[in-house]
Protein backbone atom coordinates (compact mmCIF):
# COMPACT_ATOMS: atom_id res chain seq x y z
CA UNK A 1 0.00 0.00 0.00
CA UNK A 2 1.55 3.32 -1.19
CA UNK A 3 0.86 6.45 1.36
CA UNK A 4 -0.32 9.42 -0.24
CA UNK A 5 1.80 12.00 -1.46
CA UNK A 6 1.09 14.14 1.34
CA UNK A 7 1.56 11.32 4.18
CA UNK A 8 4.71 11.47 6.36
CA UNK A 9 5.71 8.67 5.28
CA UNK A 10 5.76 9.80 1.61
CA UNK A 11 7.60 13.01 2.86
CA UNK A 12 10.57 11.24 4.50
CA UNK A 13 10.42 8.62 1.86
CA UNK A 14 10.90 11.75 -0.78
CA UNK A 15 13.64 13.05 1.47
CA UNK A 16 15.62 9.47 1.42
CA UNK A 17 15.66 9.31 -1.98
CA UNK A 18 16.83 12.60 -2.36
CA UNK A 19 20.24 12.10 -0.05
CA UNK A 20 20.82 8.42 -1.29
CA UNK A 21 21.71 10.56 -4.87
CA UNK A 22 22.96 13.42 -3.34
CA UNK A 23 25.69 10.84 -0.89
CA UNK A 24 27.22 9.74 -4.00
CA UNK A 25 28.52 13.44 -5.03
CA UNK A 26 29.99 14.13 -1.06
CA UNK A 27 34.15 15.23 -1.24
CA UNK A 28 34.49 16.19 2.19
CA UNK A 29 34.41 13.68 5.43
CA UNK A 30 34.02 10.51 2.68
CA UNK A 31 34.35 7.92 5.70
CA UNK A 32 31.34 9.24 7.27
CA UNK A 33 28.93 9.15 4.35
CA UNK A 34 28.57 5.53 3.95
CA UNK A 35 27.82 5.09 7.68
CA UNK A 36 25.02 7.30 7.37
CA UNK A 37 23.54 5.75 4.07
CA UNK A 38 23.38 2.27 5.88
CA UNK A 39 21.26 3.97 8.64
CA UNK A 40 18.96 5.85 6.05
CA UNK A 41 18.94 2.63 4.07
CA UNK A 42 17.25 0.74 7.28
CA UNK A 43 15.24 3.71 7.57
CA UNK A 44 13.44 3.29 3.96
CA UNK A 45 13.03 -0.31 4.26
CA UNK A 46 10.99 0.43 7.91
CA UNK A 47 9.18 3.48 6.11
CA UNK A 48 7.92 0.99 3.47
CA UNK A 49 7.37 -1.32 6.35
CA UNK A 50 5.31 1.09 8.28
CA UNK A 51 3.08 1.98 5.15
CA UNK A 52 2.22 -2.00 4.90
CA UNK A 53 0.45 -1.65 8.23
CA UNK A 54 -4.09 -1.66 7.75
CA UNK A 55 -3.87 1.20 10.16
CA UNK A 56 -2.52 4.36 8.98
CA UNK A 57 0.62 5.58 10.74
CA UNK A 58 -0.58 8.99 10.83
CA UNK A 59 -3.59 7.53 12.91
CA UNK A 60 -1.38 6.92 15.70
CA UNK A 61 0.64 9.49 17.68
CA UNK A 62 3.71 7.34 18.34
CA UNK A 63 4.46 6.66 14.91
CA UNK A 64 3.58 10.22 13.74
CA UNK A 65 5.87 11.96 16.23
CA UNK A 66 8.75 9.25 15.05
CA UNK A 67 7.70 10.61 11.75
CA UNK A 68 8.21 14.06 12.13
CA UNK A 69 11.49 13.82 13.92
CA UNK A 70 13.05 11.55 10.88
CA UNK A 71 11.94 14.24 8.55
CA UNK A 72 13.65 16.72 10.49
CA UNK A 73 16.80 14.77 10.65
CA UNK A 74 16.64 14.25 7.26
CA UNK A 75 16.35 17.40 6.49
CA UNK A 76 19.52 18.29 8.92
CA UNK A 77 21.19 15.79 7.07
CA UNK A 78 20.13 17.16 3.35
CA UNK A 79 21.65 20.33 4.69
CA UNK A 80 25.09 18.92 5.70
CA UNK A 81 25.21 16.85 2.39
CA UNK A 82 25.03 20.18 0.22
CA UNK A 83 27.75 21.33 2.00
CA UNK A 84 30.19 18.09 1.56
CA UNK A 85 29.84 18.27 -1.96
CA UNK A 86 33.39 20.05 -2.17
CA UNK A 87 36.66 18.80 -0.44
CA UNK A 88 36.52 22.03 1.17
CA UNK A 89 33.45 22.68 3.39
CA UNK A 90 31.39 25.67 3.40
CA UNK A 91 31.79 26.39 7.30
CA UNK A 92 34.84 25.10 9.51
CA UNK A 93 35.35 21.26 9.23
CA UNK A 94 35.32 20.71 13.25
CA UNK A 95 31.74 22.47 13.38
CA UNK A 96 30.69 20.13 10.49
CA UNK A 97 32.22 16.72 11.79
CA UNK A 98 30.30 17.30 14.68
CA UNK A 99 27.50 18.31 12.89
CA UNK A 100 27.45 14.82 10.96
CA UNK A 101 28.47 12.71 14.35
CA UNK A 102 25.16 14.19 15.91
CA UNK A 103 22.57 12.99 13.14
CA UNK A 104 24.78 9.94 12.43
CA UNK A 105 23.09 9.49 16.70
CA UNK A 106 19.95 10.55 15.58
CA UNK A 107 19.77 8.32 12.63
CA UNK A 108 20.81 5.49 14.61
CA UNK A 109 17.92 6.25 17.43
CA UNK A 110 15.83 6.64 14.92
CA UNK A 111 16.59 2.86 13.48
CA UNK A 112 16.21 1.99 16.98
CA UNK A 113 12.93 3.46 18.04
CA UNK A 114 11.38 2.65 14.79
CA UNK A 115 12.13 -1.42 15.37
CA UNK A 116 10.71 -0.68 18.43
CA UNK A 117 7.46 0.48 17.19
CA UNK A 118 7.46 -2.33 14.17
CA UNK A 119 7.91 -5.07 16.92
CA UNK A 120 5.00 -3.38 19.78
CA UNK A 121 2.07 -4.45 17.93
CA UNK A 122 0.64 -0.63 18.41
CA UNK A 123 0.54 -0.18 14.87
CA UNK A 124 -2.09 -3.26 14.79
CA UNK A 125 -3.95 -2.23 16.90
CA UNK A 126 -7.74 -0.31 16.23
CA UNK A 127 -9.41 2.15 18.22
CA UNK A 128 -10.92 1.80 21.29
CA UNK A 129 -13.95 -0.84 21.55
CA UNK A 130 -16.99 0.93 22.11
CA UNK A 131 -18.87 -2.43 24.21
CA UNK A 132 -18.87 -2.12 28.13
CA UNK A 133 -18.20 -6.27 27.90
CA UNK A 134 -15.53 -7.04 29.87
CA UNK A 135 -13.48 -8.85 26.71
CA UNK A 136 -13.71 -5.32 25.23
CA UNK A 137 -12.16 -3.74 28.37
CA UNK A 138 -9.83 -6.08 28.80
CA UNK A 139 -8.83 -5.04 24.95
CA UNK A 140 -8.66 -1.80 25.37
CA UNK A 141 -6.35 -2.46 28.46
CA UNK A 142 -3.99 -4.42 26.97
CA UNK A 143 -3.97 -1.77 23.74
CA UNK A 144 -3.08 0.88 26.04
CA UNK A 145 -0.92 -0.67 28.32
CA UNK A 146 0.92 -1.68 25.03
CA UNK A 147 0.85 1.39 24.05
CA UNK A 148 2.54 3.24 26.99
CA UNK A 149 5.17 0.60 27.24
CA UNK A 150 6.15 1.63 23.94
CA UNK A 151 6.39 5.26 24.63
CA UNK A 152 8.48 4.42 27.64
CA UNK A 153 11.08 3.27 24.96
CA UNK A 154 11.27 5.40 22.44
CA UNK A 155 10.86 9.26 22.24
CA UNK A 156 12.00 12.45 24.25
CA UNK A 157 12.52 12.58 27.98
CA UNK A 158 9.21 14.61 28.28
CA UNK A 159 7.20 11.59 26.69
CA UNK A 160 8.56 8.90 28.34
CA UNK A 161 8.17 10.46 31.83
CA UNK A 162 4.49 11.08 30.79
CA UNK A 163 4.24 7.43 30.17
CA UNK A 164 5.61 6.67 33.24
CA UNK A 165 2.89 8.37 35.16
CA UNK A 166 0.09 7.48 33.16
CA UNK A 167 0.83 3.51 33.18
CA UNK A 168 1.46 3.43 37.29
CA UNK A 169 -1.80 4.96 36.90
CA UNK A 170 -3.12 1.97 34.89
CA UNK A 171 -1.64 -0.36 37.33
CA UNK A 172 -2.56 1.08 40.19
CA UNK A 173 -6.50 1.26 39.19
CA UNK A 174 -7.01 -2.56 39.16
CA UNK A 175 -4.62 -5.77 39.43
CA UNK A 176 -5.84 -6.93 36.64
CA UNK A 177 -4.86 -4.50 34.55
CA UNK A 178 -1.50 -4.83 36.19
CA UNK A 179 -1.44 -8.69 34.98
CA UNK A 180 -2.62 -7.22 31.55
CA UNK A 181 0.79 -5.04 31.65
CA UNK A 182 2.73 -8.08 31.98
CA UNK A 183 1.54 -10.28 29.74
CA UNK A 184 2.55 -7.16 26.84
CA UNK A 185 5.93 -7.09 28.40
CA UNK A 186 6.15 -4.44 30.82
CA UNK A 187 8.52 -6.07 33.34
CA UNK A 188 11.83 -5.89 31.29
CA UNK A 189 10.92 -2.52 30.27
CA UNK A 190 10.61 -1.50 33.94
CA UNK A 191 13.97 -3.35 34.94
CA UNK A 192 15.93 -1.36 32.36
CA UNK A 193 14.66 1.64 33.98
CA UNK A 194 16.65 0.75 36.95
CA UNK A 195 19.20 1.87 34.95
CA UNK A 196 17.83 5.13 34.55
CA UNK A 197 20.37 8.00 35.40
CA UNK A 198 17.11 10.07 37.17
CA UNK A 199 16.67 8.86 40.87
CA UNK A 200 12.84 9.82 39.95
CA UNK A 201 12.79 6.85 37.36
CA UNK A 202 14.52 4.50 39.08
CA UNK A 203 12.26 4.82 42.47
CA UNK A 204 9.35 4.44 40.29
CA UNK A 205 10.76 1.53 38.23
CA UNK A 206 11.56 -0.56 41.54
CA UNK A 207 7.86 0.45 43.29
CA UNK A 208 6.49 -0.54 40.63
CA UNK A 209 8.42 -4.15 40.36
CA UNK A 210 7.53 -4.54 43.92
CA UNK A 211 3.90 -3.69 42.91
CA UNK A 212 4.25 -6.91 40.65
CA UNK A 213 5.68 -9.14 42.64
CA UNK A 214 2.89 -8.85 45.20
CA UNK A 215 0.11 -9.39 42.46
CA UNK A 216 2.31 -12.19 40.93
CA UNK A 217 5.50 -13.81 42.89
CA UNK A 218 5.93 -16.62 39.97
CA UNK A 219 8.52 -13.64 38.37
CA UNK A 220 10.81 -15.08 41.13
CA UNK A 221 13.91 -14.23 39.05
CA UNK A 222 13.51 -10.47 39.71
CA UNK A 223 13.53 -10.40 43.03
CA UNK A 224 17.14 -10.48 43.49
CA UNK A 225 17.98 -7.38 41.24
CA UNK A 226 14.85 -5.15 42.79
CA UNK A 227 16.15 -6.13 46.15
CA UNK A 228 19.92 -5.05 45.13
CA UNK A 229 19.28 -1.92 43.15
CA UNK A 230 16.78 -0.89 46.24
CA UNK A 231 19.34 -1.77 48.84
CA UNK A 232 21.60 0.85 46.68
CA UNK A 233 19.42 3.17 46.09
CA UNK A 234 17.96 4.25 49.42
CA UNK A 235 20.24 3.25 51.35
CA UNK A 236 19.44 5.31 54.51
CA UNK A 237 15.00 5.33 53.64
CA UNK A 238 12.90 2.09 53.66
CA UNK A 239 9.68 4.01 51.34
CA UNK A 240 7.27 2.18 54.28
CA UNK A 241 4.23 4.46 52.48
CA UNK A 242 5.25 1.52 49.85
CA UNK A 243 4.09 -1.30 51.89
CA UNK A 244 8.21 -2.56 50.93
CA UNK A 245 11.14 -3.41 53.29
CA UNK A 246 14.25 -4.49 51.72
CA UNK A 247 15.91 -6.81 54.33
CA UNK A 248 19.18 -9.05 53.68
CA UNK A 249 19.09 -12.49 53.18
CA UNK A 250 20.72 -15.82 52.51
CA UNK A 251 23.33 -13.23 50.95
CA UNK A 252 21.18 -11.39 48.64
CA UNK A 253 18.80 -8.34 48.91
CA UNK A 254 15.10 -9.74 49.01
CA UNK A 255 11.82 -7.77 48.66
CA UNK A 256 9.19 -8.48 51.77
CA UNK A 257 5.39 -7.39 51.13
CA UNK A 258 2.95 -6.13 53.37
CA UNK A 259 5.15 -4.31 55.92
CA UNK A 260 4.99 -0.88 56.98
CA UNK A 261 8.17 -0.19 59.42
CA UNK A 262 10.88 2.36 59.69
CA UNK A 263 13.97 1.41 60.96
């Protein structure tokens, strides 16, 4: 299926073809230019993937923002291709090497995020049910909890803090739509935000591991890690609002539920 002319897709699609011809004339900073037409080559072949999808990408926010920003880029890119066209570059060559390292980075998060999206299943998935059956809620549960896990991965700081908040808000409503989360992946997402270099996310990210293990304690193999990145995070605060208390055991760092005691 071909996207119209005036469909994002078509746009950065227009734009790709444009710098595949316009690489082959770059002088200046020749090692760099292949790198970036591999990235822009995965790019087209996940544009033309993302037009094969029944739902159109512009339907759905996600993609569209991932959209926008590749055209940008692209655009950034067109920009520093004009000006490699000679041995000698128009402005100073340390001011364009870093110019071409920096969407070289965005091209390559772009790859990233857009894999990301391919593989979530959002781009499947329809609009809201309209039934009050409890199949259809359960749908519409799993579509959004989908949808926010995929947010938490890909796009700016803003959006995935935003996502943050609005899935413990999911979770928190009813335990089944914390199972829901699960199932659609949710708990390795979560335990890379552990990893997170804002003590905001990582609090969240272990509460909200806890928060799973007390609905479902069959994810045995995370309670090691939550134990040791809480024991290292708050080292001096137990969070007892959180029900949590991170005690030392058997030589490990071990979650126990249903306390609330400061030390």
């Amino acid at each position: 299926m071909k996207a119209p002319e005036s469909h994002p897709i078509s746009v950065s699609e227009d734009l790709l073809s444009s710098l595949l011809d316009g690489i082959a004339h770059t002088e200046a900073f020749k090692g760099k230019w292949p790198l970036i037409r591999a990235k822009l080559t995965k790019l087209q072949a996940q544009l033309t993937e993302f037009a094969e999808f029944p739902n159109p990408s512009s339907a759905n926010t996600l993609s569209l923002d991932l959209l926008h920003s590749i055209s940008h880029t692209l655009n950034d890119v067109i920009s520093l291709c004009s000006k490699c066209q000679t041995r000698d570059c128009l402005e100073g060559k340390l001011k364009t090497q870093s110019d071409i390292d920096s969407v070289l980075a965005k091209l390559d998060c772009h790859v990233k995020d857009g894999k990301i999206l391919i593989r979530s299943g959002v781009l499947q998935d329809g609009g809201v049910p309209s039934s009050s059956s409890s199949s259809s809620k359960r749908e519409a549960v799993r579509a959004e909890s989908r949808n926010l896990i995929t947010r938490l991965q890909i796009g700016t700081a803003d959006s995935k803090s935003s996502a943050i908040d609005s899935l413990l808000r999911l979770l928190e409503a009813d335990n089944k739509n914390l199972m829901i989360a699960v199932a659609q992946g949710i708990v390795p997402v979560f335990i890379r935000l552990l990893d997170s270099s804002l003590m905001e996310k990582k609090e969240k990210a272990v509460v909200t591991i806890s928060r799973i293990l007390m609905v479902d304690t069959k994810i045995n193999g995370l309670l090691l890690k939550v134990g040791y990145y809480w024991s290292h995070l708050f080292p001096y605060s137990h969070f007892p609002r959180f029900g949590v208390l991170v005690n030392k055991e058997g030589g490990g760092y071990w979650p126990i539920y249903g306390f609330s005691i400061t030390l």
